[in-house]
N, C-alpha and C. Protein backbone atom coordinates (compact mmCIF):
# COMPACT_ATOMS: atom_id res chain seq x y z
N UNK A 1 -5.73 25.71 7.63
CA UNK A 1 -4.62 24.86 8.01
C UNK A 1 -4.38 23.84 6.89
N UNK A 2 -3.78 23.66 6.50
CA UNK A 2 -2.69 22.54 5.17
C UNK A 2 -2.60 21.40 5.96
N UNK A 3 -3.10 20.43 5.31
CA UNK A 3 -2.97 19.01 5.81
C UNK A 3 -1.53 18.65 5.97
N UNK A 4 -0.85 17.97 6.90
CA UNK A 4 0.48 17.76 6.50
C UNK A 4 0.87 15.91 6.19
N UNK A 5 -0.76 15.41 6.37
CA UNK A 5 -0.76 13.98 5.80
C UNK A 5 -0.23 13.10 7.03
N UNK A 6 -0.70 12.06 7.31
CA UNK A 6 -0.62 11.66 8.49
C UNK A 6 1.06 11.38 8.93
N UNK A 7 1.14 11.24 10.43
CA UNK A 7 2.51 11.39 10.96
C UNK A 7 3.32 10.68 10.93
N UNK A 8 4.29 10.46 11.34
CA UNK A 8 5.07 9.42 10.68
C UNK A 8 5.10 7.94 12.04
N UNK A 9 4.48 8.84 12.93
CA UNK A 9 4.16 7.27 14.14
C UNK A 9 3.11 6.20 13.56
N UNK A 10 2.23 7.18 12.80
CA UNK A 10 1.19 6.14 11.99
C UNK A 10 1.65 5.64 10.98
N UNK A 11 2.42 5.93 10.59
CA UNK A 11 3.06 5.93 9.12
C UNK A 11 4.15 4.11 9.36
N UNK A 12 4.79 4.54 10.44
CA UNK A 12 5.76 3.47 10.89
C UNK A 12 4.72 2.45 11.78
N UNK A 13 3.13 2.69 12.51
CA UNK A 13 2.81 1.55 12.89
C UNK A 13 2.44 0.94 11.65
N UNK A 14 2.00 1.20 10.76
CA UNK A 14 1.24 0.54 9.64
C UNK A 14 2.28 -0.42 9.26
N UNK A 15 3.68 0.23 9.11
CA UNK A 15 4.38 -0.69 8.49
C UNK A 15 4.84 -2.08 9.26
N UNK A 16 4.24 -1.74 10.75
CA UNK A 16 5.01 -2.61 11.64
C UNK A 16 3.96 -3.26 11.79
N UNK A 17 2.38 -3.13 11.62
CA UNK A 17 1.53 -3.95 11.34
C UNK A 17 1.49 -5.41 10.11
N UNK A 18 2.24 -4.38 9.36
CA UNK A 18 1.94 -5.37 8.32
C UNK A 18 3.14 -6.36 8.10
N UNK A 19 4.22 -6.06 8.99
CA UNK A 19 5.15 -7.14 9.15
C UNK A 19 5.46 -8.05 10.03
N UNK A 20 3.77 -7.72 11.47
CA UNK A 20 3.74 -8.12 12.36
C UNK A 20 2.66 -9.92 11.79
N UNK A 21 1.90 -9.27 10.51
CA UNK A 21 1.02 -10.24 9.83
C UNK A 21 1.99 -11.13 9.39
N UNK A 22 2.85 -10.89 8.27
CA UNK A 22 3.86 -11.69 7.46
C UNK A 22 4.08 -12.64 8.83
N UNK A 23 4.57 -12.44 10.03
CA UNK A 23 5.29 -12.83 11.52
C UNK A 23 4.60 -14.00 11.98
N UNK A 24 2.74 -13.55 11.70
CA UNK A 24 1.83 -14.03 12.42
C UNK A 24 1.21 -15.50 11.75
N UNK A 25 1.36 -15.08 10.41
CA UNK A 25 0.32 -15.68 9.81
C UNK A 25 1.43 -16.87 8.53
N UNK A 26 2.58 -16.47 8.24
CA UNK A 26 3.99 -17.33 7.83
C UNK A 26 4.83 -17.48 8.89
N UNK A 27 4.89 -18.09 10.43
CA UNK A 27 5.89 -18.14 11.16
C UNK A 27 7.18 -18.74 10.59
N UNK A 28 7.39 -19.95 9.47
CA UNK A 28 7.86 -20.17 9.08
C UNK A 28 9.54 -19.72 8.75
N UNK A 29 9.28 -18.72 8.57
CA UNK A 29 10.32 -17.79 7.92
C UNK A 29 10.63 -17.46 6.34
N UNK A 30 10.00 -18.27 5.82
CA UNK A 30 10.09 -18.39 4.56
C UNK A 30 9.98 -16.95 3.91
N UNK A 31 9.79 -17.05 2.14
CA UNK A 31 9.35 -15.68 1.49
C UNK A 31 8.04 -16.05 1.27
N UNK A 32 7.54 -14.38 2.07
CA UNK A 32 5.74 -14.11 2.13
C UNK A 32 5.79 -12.74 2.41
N UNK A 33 4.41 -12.49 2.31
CA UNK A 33 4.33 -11.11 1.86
C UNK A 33 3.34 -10.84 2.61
N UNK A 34 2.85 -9.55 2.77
CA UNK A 34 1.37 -8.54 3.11
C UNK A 34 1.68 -7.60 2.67
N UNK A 35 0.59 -7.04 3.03
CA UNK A 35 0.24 -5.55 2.99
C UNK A 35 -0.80 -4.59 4.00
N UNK A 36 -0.79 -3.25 4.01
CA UNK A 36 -1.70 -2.36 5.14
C UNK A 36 -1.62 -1.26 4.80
N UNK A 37 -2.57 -0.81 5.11
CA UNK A 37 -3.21 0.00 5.16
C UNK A 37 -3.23 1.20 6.00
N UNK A 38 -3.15 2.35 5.90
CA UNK A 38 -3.45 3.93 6.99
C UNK A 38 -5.08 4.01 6.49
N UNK A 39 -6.33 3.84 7.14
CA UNK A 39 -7.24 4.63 6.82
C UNK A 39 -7.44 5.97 7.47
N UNK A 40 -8.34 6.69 6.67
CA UNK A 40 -8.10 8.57 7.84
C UNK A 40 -8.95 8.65 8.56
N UNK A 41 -9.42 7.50 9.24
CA UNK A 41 -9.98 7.47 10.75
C UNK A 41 -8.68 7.37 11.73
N UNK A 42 -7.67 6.54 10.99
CA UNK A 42 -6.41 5.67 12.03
C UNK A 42 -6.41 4.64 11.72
N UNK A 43 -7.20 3.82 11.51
CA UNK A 43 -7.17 2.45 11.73
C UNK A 43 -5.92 2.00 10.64
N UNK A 44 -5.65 0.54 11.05
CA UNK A 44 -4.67 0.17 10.21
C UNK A 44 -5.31 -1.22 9.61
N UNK A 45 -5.55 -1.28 8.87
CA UNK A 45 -5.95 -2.60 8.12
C UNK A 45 -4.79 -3.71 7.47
N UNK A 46 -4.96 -4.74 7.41
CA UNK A 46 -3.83 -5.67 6.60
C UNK A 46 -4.69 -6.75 5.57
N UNK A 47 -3.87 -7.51 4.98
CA UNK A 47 -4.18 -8.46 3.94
C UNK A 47 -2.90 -9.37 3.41
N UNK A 48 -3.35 -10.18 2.65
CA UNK A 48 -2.46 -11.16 2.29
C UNK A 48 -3.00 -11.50 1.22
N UNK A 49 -2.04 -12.26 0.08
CA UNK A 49 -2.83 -13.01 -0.56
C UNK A 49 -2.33 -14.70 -0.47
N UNK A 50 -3.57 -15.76 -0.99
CA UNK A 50 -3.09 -17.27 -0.55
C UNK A 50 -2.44 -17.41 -2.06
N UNK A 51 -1.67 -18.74 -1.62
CA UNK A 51 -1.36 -19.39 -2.92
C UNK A 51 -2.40 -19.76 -3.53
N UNK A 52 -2.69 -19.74 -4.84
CA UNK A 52 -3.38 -20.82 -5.61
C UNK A 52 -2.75 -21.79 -6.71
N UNK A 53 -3.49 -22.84 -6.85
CA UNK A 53 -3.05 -24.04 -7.56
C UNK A 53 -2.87 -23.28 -9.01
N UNK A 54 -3.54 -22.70 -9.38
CA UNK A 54 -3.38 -21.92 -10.41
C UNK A 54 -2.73 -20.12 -10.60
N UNK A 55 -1.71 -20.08 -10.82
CA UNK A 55 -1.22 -18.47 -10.56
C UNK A 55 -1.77 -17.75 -11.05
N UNK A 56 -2.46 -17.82 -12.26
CA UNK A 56 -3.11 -16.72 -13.07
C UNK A 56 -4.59 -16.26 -12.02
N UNK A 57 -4.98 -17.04 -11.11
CA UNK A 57 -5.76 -16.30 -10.30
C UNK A 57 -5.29 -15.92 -8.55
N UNK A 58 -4.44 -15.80 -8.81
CA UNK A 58 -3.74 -15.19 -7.86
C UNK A 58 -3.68 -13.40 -7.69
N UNK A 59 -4.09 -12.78 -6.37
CA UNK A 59 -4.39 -11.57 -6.54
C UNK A 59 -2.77 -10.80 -5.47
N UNK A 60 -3.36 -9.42 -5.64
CA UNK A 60 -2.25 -8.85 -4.81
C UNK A 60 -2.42 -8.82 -3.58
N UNK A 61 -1.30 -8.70 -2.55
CA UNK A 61 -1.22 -8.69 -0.84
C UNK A 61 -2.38 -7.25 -0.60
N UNK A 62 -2.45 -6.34 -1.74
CA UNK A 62 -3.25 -4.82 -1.22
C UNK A 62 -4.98 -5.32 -1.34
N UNK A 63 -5.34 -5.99 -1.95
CA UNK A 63 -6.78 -6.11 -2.56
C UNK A 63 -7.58 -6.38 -0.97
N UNK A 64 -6.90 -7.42 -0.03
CA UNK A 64 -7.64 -7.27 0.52
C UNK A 64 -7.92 -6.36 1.66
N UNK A 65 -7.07 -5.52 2.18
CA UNK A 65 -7.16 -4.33 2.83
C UNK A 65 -7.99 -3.19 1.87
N UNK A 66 -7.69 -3.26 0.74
CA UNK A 66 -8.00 -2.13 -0.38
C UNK A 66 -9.73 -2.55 -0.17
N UNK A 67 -9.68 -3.45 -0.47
CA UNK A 67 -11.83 -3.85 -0.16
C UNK A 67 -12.33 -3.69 1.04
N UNK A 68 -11.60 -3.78 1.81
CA UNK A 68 -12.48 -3.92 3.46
C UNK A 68 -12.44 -1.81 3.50
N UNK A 69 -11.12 -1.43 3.30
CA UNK A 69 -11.60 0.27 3.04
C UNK A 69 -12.92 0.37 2.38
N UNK A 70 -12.78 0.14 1.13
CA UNK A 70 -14.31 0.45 0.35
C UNK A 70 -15.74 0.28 1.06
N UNK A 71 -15.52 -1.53 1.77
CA UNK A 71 -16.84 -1.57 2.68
C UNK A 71 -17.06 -0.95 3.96
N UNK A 72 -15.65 -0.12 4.52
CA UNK A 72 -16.15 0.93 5.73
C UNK A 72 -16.49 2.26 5.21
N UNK A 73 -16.38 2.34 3.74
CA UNK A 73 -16.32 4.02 3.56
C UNK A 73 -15.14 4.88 4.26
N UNK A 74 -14.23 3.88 4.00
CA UNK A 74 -13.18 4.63 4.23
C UNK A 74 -11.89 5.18 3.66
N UNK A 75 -11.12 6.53 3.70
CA UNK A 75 -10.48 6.89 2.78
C UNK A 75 -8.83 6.01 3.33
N UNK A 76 -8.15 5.79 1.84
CA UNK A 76 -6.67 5.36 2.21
C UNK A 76 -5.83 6.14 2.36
N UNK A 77 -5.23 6.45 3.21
CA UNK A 77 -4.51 7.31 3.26
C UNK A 77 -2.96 7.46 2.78
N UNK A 78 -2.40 5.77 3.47
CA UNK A 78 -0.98 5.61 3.03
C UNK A 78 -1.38 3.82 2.76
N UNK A 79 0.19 3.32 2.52
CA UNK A 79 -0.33 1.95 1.98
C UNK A 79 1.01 1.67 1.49
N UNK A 80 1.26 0.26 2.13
CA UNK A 80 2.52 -0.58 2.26
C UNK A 80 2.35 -2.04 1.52
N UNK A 81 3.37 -2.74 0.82
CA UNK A 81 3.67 -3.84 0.90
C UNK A 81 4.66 -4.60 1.33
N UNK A 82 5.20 -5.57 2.44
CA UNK A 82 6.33 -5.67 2.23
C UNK A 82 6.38 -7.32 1.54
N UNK A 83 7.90 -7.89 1.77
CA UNK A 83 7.75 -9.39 1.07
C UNK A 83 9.35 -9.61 2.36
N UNK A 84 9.16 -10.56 3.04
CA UNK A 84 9.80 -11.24 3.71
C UNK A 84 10.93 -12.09 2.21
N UNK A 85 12.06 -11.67 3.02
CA UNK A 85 13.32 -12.22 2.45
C UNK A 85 13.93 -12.73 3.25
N UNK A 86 14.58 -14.19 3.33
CA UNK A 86 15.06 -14.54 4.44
C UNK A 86 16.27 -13.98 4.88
N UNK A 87 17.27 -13.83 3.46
CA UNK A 87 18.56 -13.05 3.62
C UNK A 87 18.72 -11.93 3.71
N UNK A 88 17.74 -11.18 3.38
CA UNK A 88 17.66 -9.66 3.53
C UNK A 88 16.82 -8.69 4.64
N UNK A 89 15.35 -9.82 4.86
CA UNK A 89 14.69 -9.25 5.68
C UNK A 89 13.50 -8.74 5.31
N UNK A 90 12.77 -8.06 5.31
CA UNK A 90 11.71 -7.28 5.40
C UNK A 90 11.66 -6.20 4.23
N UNK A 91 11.51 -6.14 2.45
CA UNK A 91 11.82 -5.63 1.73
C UNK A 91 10.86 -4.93 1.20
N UNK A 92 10.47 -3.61 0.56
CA UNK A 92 9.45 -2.89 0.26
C UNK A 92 9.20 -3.00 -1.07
N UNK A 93 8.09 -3.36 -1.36
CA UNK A 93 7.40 -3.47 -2.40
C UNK A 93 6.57 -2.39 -3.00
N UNK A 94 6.98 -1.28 -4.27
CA UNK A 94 6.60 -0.38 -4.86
C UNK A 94 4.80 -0.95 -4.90
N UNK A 95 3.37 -0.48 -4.84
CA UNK A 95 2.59 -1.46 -5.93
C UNK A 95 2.79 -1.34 -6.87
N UNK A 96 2.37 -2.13 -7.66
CA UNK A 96 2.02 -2.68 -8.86
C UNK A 96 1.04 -1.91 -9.86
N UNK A 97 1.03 -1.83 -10.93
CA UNK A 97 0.32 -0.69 -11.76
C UNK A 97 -0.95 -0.67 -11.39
N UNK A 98 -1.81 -2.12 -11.30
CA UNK A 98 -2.94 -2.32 -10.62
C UNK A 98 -3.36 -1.46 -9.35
N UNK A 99 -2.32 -1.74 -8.46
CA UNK A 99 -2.57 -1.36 -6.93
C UNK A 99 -2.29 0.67 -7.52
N UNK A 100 -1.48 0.62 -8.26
CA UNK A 100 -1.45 2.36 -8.62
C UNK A 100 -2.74 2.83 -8.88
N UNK A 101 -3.48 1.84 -9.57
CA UNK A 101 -4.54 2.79 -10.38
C UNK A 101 -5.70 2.45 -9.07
N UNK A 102 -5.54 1.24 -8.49
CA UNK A 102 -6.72 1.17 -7.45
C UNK A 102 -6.66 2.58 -6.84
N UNK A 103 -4.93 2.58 -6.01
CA UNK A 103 -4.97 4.03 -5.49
C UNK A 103 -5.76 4.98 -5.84
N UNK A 104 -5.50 5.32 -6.92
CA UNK A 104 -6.50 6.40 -7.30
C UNK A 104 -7.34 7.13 -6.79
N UNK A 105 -8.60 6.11 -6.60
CA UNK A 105 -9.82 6.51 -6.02
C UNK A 105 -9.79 6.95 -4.65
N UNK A 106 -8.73 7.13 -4.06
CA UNK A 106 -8.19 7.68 -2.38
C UNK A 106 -8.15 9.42 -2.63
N UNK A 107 -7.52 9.39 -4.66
CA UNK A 107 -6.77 10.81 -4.73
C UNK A 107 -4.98 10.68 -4.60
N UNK A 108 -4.50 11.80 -5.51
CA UNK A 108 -3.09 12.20 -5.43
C UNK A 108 -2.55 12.15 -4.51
N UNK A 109 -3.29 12.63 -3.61
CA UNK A 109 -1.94 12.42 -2.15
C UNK A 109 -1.63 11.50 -1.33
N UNK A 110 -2.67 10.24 -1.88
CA UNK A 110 -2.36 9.06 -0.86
C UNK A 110 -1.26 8.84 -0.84
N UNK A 111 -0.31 8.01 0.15
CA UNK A 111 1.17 7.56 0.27
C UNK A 111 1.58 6.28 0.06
N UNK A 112 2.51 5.96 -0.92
CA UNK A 112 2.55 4.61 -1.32
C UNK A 112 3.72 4.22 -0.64
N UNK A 113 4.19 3.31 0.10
CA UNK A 113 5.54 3.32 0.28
C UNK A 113 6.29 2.75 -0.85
N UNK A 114 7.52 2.80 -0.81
CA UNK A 114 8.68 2.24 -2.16
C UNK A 114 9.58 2.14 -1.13
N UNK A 115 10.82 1.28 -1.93
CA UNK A 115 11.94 0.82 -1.28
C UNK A 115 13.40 1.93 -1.36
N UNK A 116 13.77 2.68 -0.33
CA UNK A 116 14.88 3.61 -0.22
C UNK A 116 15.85 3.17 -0.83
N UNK A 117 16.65 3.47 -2.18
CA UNK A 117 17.67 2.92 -3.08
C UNK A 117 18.50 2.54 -2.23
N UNK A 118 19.07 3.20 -1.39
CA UNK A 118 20.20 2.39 -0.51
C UNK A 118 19.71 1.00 -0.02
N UNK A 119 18.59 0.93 0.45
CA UNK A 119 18.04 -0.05 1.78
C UNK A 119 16.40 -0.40 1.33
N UNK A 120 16.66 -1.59 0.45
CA UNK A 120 15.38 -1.92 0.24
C UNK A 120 14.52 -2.17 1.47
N UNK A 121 15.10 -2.10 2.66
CA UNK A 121 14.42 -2.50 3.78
C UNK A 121 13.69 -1.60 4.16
N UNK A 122 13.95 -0.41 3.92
CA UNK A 122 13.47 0.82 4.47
C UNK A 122 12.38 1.79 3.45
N UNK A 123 11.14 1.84 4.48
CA UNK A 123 9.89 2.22 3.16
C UNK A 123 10.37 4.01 3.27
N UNK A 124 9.93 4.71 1.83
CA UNK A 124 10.35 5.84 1.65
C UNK A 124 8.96 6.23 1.19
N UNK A 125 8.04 7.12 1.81
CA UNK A 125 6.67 7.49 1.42
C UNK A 125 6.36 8.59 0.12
N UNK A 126 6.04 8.40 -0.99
CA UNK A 126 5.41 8.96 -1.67
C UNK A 126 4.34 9.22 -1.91
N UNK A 127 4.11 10.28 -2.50
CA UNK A 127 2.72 10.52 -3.23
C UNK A 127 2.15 9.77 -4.17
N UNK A 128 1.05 9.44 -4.34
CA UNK A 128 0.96 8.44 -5.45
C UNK A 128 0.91 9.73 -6.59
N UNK A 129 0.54 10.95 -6.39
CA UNK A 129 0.97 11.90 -8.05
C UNK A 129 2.20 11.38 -8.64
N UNK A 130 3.31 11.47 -6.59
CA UNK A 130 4.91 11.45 -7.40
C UNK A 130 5.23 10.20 -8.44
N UNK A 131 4.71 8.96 -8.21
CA UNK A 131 4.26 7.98 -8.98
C UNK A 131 3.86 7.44 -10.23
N UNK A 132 2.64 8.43 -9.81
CA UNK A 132 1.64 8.73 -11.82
C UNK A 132 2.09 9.94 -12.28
N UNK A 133 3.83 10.54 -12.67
CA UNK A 133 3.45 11.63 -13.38
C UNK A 133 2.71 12.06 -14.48
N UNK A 134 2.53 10.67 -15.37
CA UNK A 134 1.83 11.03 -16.51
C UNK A 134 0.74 10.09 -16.70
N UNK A 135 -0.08 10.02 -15.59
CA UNK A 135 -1.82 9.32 -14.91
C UNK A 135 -2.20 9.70 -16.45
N UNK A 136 -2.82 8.29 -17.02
CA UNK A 136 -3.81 8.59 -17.84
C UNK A 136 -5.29 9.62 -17.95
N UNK A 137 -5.47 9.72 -16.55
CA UNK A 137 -6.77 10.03 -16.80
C UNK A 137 -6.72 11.85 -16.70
N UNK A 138 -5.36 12.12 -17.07
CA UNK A 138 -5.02 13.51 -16.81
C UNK A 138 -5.58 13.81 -18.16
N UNK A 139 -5.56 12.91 -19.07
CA UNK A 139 -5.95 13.55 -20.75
C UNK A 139 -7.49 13.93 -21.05
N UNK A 140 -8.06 14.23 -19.78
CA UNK A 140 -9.52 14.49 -19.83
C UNK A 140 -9.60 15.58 -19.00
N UNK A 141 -9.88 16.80 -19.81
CA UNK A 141 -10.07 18.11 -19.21
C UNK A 141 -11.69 17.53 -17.90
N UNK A 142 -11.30 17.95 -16.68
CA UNK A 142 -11.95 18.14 -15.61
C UNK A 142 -12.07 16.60 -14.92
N UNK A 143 -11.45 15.64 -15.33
CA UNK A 143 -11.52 14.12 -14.95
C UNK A 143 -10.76 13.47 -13.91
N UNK A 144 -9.29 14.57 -13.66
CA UNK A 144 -9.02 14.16 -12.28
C UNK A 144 -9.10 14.54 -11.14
N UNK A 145 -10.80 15.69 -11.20
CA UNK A 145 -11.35 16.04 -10.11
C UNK A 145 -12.28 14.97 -9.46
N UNK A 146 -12.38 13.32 -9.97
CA UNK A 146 -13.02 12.32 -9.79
C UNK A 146 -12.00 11.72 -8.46
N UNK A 147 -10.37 12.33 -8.44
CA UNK A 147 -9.55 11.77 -7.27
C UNK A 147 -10.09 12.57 -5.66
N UNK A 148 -10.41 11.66 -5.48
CA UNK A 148 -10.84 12.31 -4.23
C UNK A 148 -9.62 13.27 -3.25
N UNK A 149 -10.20 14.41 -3.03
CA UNK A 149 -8.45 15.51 -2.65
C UNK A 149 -8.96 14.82 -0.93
């Protein structure tokens, strides 16, 4: 049987998790952000990141969902950011080259969401391959059998 990668009810709670955080944790309304997680147990994980007085140590909304996976031993499956806009709403955030290469270690088929050209509001799931077509670590005969399938 061919995996067909998780469904799209999980797919859409994750995202509604992680905009339920932005909701929870900025009532405000302001612009703020999270992120979450699909692990392939189910679970849905989230994160944020704080301001700091200093930006240069400022991390991404994924790091901390992305670590609490690592300390369950668990694989990522899909994986969202969004960023609260007041005028627009709820906008999808591609990751970041960082959060690409963290991906990685999940494997090619994890799902990144990105923002649907029409409707930044609306997450459009990719592959993280579709992403890295030209992944560095492809230039090493037998090296991107290290992505976990």
């Amino acid at each position: 049987m061919v995996d067909q990668g998780p469904d799209p009810a999980a797919l859409e709670a994750t995202v509604t998790a992680c905009r339920e955080l932005i909701e929870r944790r900025f009532p405000d309304g302001d612009h703020q952000g999270a992120a979450a997680v699909l692990l392939g147990d189910g679970t849905i994980l989230t994160g944020t990141s704080p301001d700091f007085v200093n930006p240069s140590t400022e991390v991404c909304h994924e790091l901390e969902p992305y670590c609490a996976a690592y300390r369950l031993d668990q694989r990522i499956v899909a994986s969202v950011c969004l960023h609260r806009d007041p005028d627009r709403g709820f906008v999808v955030l591609s990751p970041c080259g960082i959060c690409r290469e963290r991906l990685t270690r999940h494997g090619p088929d994890v799902l990144a969401a990105v923002a649907e050209p029409a409707d930044p509001t609306v997450p459009r799931w990719l592959p993280l391959r579709d992403l890295l077509p030209h992944y560095w670590l492809t230039a090493f005969p037998g090296a991107t059998e290290t992505w976990r399938a």
